[in-house]
Protein backbone atom coordinates (compact mmCIF):
# COMPACT_ATOMS: atom_id res chain seq x y z
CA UNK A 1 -41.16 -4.27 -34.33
CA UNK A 2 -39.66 -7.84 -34.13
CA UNK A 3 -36.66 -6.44 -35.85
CA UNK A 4 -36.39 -3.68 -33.24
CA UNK A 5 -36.35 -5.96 -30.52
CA UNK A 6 -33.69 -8.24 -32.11
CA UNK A 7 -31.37 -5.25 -32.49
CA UNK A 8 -32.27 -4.06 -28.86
CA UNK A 9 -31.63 -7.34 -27.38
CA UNK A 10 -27.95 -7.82 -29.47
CA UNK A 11 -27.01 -3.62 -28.38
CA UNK A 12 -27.45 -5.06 -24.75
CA UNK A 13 -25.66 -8.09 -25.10
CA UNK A 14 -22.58 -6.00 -26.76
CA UNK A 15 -23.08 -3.47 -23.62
CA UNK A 16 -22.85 -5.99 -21.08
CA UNK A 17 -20.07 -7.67 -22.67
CA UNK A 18 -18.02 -4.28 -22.77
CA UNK A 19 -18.46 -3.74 -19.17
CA UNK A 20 -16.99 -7.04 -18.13
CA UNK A 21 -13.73 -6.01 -19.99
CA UNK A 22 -11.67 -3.15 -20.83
CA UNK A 23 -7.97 -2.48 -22.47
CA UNK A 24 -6.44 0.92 -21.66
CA UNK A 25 -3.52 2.30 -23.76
CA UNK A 26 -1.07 4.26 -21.39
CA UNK A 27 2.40 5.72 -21.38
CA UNK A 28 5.39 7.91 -20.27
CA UNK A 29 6.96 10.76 -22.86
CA UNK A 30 9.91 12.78 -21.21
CA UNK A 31 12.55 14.44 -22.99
CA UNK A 32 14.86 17.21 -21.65
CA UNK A 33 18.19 19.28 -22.43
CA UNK A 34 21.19 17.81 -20.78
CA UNK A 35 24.58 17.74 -20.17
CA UNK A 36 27.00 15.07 -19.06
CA UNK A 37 30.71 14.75 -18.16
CA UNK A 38 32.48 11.75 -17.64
CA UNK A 39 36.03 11.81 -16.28
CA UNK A 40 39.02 9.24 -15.39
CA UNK A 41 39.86 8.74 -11.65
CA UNK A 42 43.38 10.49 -12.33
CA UNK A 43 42.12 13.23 -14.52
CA UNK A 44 44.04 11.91 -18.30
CA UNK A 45 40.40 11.47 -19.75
CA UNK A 46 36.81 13.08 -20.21
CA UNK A 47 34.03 12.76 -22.07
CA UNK A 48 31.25 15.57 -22.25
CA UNK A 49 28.04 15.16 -24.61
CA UNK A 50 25.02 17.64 -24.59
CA UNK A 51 22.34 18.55 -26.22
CA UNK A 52 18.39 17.27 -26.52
CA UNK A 53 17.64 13.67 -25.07
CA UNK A 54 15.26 11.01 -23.54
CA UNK A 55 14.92 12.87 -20.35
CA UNK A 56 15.88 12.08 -16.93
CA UNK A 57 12.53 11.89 -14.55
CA UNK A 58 11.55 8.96 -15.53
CA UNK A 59 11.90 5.93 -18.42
CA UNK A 60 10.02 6.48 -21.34
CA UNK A 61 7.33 3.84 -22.34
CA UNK A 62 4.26 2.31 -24.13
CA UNK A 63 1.83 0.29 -22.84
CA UNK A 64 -1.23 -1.63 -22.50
CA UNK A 65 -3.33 -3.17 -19.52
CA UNK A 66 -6.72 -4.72 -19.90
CA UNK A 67 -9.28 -6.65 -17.50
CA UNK A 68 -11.99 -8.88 -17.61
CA UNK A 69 -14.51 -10.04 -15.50
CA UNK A 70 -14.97 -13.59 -15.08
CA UNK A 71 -18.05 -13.53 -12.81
CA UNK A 72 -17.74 -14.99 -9.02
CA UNK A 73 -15.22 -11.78 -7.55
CA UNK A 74 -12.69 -13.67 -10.34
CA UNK A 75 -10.98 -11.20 -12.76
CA UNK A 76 -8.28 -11.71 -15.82
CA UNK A 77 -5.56 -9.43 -16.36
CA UNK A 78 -2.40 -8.62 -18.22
CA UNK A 79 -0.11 -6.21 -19.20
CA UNK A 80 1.82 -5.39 -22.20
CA UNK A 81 5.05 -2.53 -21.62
CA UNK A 82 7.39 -1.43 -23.90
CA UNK A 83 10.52 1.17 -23.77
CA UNK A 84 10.88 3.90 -26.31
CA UNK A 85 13.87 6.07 -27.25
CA UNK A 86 12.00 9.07 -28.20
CA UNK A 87 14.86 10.90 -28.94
CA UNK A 88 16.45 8.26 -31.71
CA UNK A 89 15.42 7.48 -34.93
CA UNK A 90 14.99 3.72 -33.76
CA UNK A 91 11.98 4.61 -31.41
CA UNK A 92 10.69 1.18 -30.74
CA UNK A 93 13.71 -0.79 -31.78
CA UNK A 94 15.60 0.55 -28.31
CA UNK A 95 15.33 2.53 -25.04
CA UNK A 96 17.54 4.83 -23.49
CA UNK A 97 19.56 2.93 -20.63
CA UNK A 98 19.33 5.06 -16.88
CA UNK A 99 22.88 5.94 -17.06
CA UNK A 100 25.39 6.26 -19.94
CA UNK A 101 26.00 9.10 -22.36
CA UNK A 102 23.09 9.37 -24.81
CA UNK A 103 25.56 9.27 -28.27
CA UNK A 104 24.45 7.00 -31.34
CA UNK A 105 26.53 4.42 -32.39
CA UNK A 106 27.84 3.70 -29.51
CA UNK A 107 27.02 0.55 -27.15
CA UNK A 108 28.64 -0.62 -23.90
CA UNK A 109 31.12 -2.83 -25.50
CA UNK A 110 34.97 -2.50 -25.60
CA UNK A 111 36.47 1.08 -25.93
CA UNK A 112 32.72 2.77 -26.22
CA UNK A 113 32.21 1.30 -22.56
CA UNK A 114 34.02 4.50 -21.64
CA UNK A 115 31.52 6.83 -23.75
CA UNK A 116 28.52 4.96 -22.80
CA UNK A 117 28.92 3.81 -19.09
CA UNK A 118 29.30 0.26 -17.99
CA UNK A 119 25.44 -0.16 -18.44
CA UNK A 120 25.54 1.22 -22.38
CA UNK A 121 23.66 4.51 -23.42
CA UNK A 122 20.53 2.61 -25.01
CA UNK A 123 19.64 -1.22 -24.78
CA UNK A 124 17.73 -3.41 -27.56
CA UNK A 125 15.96 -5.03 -24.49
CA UNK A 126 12.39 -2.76 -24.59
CA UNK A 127 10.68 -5.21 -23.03
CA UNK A 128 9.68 -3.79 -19.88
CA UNK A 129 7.22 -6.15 -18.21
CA UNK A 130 4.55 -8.60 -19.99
CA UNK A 131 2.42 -10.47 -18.04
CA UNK A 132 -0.72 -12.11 -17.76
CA UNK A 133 -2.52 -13.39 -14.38
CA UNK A 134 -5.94 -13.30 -12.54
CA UNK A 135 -7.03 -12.20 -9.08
CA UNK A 136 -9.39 -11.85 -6.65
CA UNK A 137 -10.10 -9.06 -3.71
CA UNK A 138 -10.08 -11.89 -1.13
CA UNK A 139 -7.03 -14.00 -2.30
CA UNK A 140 -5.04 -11.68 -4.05
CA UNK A 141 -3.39 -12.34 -7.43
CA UNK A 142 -1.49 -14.89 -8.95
CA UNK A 143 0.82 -13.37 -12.73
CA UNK A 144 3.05 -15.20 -14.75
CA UNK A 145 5.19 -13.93 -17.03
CA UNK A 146 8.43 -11.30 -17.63
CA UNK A 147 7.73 -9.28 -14.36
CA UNK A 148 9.31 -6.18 -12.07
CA UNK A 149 11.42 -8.76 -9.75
CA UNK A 150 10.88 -7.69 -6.05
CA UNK A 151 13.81 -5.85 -5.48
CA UNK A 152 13.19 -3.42 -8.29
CA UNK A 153 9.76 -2.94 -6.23
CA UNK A 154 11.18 -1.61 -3.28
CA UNK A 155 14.08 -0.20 -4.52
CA UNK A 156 12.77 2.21 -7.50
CA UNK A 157 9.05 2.15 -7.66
CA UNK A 158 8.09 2.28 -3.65
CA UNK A 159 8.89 6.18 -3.10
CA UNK A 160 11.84 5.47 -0.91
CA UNK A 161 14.80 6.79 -3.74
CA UNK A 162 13.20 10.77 -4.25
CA UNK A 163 16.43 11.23 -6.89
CA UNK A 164 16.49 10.07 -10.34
CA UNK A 165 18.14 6.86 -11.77
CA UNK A 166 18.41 8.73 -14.93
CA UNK A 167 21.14 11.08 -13.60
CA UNK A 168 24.24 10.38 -11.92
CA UNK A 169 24.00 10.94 -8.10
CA UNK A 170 21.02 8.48 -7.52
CA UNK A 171 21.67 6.09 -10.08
CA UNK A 172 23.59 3.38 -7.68
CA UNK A 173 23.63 3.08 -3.83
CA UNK A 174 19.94 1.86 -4.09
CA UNK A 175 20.66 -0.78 -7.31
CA UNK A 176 24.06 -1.93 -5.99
CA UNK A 177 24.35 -5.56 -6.16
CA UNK A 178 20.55 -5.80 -8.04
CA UNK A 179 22.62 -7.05 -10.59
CA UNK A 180 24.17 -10.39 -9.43
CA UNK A 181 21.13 -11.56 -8.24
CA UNK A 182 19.69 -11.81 -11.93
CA UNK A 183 18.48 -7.89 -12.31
CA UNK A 184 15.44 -6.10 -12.09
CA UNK A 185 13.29 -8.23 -14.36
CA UNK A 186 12.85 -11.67 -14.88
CA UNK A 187 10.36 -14.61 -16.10
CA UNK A 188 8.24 -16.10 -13.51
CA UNK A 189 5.16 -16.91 -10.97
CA UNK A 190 4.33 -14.03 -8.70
CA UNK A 191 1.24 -13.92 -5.90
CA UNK A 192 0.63 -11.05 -4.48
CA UNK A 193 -1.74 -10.96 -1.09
CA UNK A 194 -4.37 -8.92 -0.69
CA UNK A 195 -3.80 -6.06 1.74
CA UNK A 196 -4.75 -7.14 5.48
CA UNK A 197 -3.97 -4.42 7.97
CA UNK A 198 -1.81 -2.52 5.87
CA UNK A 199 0.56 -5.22 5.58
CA UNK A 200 0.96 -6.95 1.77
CA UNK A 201 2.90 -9.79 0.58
CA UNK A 202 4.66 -10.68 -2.59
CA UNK A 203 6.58 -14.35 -3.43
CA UNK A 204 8.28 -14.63 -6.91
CA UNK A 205 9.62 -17.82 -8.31
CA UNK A 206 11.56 -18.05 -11.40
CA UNK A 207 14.75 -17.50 -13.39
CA UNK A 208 15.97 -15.22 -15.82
CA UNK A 209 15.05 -13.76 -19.17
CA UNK A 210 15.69 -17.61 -20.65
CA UNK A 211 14.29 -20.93 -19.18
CA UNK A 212 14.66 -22.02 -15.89
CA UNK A 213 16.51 -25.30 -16.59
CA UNK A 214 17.87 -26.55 -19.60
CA UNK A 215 19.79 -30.07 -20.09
CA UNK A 216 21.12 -31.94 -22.90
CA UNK A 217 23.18 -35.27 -24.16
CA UNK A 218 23.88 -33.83 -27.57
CA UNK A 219 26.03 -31.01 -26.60
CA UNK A 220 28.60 -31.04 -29.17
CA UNK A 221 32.33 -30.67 -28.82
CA UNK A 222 32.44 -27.90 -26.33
CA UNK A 223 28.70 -27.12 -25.48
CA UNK A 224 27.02 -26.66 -22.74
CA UNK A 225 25.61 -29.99 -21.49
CA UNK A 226 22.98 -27.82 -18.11
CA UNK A 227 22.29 -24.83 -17.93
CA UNK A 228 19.78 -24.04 -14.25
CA UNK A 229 19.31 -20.90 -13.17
CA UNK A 230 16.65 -20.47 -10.08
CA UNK A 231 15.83 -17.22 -8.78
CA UNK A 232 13.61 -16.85 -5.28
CA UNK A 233 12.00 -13.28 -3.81
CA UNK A 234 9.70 -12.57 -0.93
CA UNK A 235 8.68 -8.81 0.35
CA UNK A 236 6.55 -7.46 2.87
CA UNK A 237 5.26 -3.88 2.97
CA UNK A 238 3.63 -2.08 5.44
CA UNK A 239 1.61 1.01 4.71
CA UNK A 240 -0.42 3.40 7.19
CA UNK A 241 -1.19 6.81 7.04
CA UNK A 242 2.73 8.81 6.71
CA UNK A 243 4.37 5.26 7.42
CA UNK A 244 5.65 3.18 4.95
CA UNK A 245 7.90 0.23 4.81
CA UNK A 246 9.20 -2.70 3.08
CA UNK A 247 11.97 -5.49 3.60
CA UNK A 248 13.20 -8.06 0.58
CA UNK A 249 15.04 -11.06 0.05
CA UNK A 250 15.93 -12.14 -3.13
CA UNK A 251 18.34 -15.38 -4.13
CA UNK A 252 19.81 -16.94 -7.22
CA UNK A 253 21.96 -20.02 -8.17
CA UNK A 254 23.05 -20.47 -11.15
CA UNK A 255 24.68 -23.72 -12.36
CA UNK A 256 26.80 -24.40 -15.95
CA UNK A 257 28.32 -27.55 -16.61
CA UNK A 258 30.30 -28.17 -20.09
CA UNK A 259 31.67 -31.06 -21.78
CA UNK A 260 34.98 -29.71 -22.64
CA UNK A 261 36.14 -26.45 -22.80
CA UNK A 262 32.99 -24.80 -20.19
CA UNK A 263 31.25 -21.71 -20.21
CA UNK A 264 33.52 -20.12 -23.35
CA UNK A 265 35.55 -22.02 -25.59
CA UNK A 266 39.58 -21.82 -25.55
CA UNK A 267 40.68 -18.85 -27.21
CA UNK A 268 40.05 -18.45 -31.25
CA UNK A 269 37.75 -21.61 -30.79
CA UNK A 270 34.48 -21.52 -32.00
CA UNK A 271 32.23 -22.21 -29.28
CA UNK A 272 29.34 -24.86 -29.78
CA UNK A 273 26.03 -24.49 -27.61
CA UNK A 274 23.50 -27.65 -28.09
CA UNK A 275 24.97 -28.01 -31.46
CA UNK A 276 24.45 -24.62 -33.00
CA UNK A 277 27.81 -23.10 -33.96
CA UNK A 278 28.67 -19.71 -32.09
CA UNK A 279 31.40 -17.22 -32.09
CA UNK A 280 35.25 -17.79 -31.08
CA UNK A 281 35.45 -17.96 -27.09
CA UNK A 282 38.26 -15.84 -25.09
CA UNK A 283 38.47 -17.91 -22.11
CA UNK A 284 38.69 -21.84 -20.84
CA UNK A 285 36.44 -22.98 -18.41
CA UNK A 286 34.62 -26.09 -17.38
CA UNK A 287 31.68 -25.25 -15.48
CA UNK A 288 30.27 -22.38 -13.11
CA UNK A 289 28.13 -22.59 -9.69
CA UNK A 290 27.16 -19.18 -8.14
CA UNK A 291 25.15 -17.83 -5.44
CA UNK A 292 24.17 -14.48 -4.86
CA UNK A 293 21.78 -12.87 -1.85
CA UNK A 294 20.93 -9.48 -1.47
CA UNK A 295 18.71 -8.26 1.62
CA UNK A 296 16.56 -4.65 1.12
CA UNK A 297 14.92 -2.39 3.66
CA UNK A 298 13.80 0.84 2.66
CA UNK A 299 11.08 3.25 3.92
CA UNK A 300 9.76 6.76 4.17
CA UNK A 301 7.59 9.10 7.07
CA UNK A 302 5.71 11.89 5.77
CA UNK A 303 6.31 14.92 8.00
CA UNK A 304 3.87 17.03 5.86
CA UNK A 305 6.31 19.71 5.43
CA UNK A 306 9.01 17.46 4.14
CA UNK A 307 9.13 13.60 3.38
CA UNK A 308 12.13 11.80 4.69
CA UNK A 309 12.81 8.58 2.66
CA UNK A 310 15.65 6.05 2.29
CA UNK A 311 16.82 2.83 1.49
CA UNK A 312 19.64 -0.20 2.88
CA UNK A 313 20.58 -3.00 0.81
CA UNK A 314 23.02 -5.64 1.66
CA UNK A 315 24.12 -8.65 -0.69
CA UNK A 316 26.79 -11.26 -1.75
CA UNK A 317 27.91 -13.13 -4.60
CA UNK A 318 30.02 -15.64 -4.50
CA UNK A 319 31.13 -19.44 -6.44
CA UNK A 320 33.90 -21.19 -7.95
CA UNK A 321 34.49 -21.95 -11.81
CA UNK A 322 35.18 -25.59 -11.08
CA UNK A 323 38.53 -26.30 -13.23
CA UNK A 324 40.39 -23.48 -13.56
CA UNK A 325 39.51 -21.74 -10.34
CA UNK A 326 40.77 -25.27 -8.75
CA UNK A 327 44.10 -25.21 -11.01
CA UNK A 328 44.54 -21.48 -9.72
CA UNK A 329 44.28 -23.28 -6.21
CA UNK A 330 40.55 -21.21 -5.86
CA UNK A 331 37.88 -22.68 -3.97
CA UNK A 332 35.58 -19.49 -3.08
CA UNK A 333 35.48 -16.44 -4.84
CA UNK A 334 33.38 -13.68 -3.28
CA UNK A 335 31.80 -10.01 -3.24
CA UNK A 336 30.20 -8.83 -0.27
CA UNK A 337 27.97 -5.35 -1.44
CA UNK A 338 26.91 -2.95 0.79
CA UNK A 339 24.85 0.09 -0.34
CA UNK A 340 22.56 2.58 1.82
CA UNK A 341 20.80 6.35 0.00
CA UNK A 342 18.57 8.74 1.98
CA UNK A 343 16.84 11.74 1.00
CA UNK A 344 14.42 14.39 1.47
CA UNK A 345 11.74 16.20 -0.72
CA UNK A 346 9.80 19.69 0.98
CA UNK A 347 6.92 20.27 -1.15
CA UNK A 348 5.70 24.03 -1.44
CA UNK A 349 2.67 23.56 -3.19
CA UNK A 350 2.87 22.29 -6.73
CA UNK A 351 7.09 22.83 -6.77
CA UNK A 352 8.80 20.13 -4.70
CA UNK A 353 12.40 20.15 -4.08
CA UNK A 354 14.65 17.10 -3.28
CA UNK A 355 18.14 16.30 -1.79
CA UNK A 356 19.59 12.91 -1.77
CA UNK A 357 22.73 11.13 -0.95
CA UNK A 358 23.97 7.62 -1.42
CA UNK A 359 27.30 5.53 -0.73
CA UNK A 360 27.57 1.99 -2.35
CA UNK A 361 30.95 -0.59 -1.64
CA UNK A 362 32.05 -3.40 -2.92
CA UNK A 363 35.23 -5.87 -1.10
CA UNK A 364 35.67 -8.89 -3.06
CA UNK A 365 38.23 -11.19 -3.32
CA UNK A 366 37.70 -11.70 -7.17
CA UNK A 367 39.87 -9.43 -9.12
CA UNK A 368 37.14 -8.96 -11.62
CA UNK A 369 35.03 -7.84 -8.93
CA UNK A 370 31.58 -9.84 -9.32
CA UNK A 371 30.70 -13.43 -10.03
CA UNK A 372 33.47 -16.19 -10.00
CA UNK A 373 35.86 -16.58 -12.42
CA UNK A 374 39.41 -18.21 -12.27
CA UNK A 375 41.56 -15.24 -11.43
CA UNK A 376 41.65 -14.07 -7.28
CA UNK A 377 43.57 -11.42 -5.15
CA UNK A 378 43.56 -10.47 -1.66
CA UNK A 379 40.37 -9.35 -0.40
CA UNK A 380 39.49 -5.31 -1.76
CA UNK A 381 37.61 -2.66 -1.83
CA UNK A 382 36.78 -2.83 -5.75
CA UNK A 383 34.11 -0.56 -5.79
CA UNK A 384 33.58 2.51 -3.38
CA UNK A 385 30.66 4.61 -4.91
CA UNK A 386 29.78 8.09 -3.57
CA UNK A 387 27.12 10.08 -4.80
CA UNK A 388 24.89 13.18 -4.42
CA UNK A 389 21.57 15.10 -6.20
CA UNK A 390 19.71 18.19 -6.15
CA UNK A 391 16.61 18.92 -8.09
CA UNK A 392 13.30 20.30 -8.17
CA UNK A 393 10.02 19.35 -9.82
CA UNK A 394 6.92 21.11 -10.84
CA UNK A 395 3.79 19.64 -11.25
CA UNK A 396 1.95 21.49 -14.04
CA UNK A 397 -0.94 18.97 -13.78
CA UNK A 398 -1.31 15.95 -12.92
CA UNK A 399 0.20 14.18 -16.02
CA UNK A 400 2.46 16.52 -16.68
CA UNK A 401 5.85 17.76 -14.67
CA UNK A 402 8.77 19.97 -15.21
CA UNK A 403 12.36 19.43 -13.58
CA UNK A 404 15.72 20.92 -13.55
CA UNK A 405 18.43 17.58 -11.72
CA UNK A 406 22.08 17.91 -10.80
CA UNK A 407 24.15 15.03 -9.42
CA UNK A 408 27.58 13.54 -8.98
CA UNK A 409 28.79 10.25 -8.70
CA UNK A 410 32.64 8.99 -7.69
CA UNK A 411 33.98 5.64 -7.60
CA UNK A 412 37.06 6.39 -4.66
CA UNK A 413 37.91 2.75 -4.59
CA UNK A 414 41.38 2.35 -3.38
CA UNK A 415 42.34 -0.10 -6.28
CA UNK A 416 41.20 3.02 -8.70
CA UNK A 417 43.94 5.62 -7.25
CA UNK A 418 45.37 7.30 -10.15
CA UNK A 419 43.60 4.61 -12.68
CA UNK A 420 42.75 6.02 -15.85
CA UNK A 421 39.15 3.93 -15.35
CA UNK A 422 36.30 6.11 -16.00
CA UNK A 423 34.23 7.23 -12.60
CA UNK A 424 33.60 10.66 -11.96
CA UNK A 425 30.31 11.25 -13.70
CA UNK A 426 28.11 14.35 -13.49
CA UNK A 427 24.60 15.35 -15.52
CA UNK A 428 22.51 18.34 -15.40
CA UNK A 429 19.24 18.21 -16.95
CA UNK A 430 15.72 20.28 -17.38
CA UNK A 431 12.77 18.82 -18.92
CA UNK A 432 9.31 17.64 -19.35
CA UNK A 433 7.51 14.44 -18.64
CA UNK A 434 3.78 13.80 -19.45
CA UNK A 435 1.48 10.58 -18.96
CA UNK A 436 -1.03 9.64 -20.42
């Protein structure tokens, strides 16, 4: 009978424990049929792949999230996400990249940049997010860790782009610029508010996928002697009823200082960062400061017969690399970005159609169009995207959907007229996506 007890008493302490915390394995599987066609602005070159691939609805993933109660309204979290590329042998060792053609053994440098899109077909980075942090329903949360930055929040994962990053046609106007302010991801201290009148609050402080700050006094011959890159994001949403909205800010500066030869080494050189040997540099520079903004609104008002979404981004990025730009007589290089999509979904039932169209520019005065290096040019329009999709999507259940996409994407940039650059790109694809 003692024994009994004993065991009783133990079941109930393992019960109670297991109720305080739980870890839930979830995930994304979508594959389709596709096909893609890549052309050259003055029609010398194309590129067309089809056949089965990591499909176009949405990214395809592993993960896992788990919670504990800490007693007192306190709770521990974290989260654990990777990318797959369920369609290649490599599976966990890479995941599919939202544009580019889907062809092994090709990546998005030198000549295959023109097979695989400036982005590359697949990326080794499948870290998605990985994070750990710990809340509470009256002050919110506090995570640290690689994170969705704020700008990826509103821009993809809010409802306001209906299209599909994953095929041409809404795969830009709502990104542009996301780039030079560090990306979608990054490492770093996010709270998030609780939600007080439908209004929430996010602040993000961090960097990149590296440290924050890095300094040395035993850089070697041409190393890099500080390395700071600080990244800043605040957004508000506002939620109620049909109504939702969101406005972000996001700003990085970025600072490189070398002893000799900057951020690469003189050509054929062998570079030499904190004393660890590297490969031969292509370029001479001595340092690098940059600053890039970008400013997001987006939103969406559900009619009930049709939900009418969009999004407006606006964002510069703009420095000087110190020595040569000054030798070049440079003092400010810049990009302004501008960048606005809108579109529609009419649900009849379980199928829900969408239209959506986007425009995306970029005028800089940096003939390599982003960031600041030691070459300059008049002030141009080096980037003039235009883009448009059609699809549909069936909801079988509620993990699983079916889809059939179309869309086209141009780059009409006056300094592309009759270039044999690649930018007319256009990608029809049916397929299946199911959580879980």
């Amino acid at each position: 009978m003692k024994k009994s007890l004993i065991a009783l008493a133990a079941l109930a302490a393992v019960g109670a424990a297991s109720a305080q915390s739980s870890v839930t394995l979830y995930g994304l599987i979508d594959v389709g049929y596709g096909s893609h066609e890549t052309a050259t602005r003055d029609g010398s070159g194309k590129i067309k792949s089809s056949g089965v691939m990591d499909g176009a609805n949405a990214g395809n993933r592993i993960g896992f999230r788990g919670t504990e109660d800490l007693g007192g309204g306190l709770k521990a979290n974290f989260v654990i996400e990777q990318g797959l590329n369920i369609t290649n042998a490599s599976l966990f060792a890479q995941r599919a990249g939202a544009t580019g053609h889907q062809v092994d053994g090709f990546s998005a440098a030198g000549s295959a940049t023109q097979v695989s899109g400036a982005a590359g077909a697949f990326t080794t980075g499948t870290n998605r997010q990985s994070y750990v942090g710990l809340e509470t329903a009256n002050m919110g949360s506090v995570r640290i860790g690689y994170q969705y930055a704020v700008l990826y929040e509103l821009s993809s994962l809010s409802g306001y782009a209906v299209g599909s990053e994953g095929v041409p046609g809404a795969d830009k106007a709502h990104l542009h610029s996301q780039g030079a302010v560090g990306g979608t991801r990054a490492n770093m201290i996010q709270y998030i508010s609780p939600a007080f009148s439908g209004f929430t609050a996010s602040v993000q402080y961090g960097a990149g996928t590296g440290r924050e700050s890095v300094e040395s006094t035993t850089a070697g011959a041409n190393g890099l002697t500080a390395d700071k890159v600080r990244r800043m994001g605040l957004m508000l949403k506002y939620a109620n009823g049909p109504i939702s909205a969101a406005a972000a800010y996001t700003n990085m500066r970025l600072q490189s200082q070398n002893t000799v030869a900057g951020l690469q080494a003189p050509a054929g050189a062998a570079t030499s960062i904190f004393n660890v040997t590297g490969a031969a540099g292509t370029a001479a520079q001595t340092g690098l400061s940059r600053t890039a903004t970008l400013f997001q609104l987006g939103g969406s008002y559900d009619f009930g017969v049709a939900k009418l979404a969009g999004t407006y981004n606006s964002g510069t990025n703009g420095g000087a690399a110190t020595a040569a730009a000054a030798s070049a007589g440079v003092t400010a290089l810049k990009s302004d970005y501008k960048g606005y999509q809108i579109g529609v979904t009419v649900p009849f039932g379980a199928i829900v159609p969408f239209v959506a169209y986007g425009r995306a520019t970029t005028d800089s005065n940096n003939a390599a169009g982003t960031g600041a290096t030691a070459t300059t040019a008049a002030t141009k329009r080096t980037e003039d995207y235009k883009q448009m999709q059609v699809g549909v999507r069936y909801s079988l259940s509620k993990r699983t959907t079916a889809y059939a996409m179309y869309g086209r994407t141009t780059n009409d940039a006056a300094a592309l007229a009759g270039s044999t650059s690649y930018y007319k790109d256009s990608k029809t694809v049916v397929g299946v996506a199911h959580s879980f």
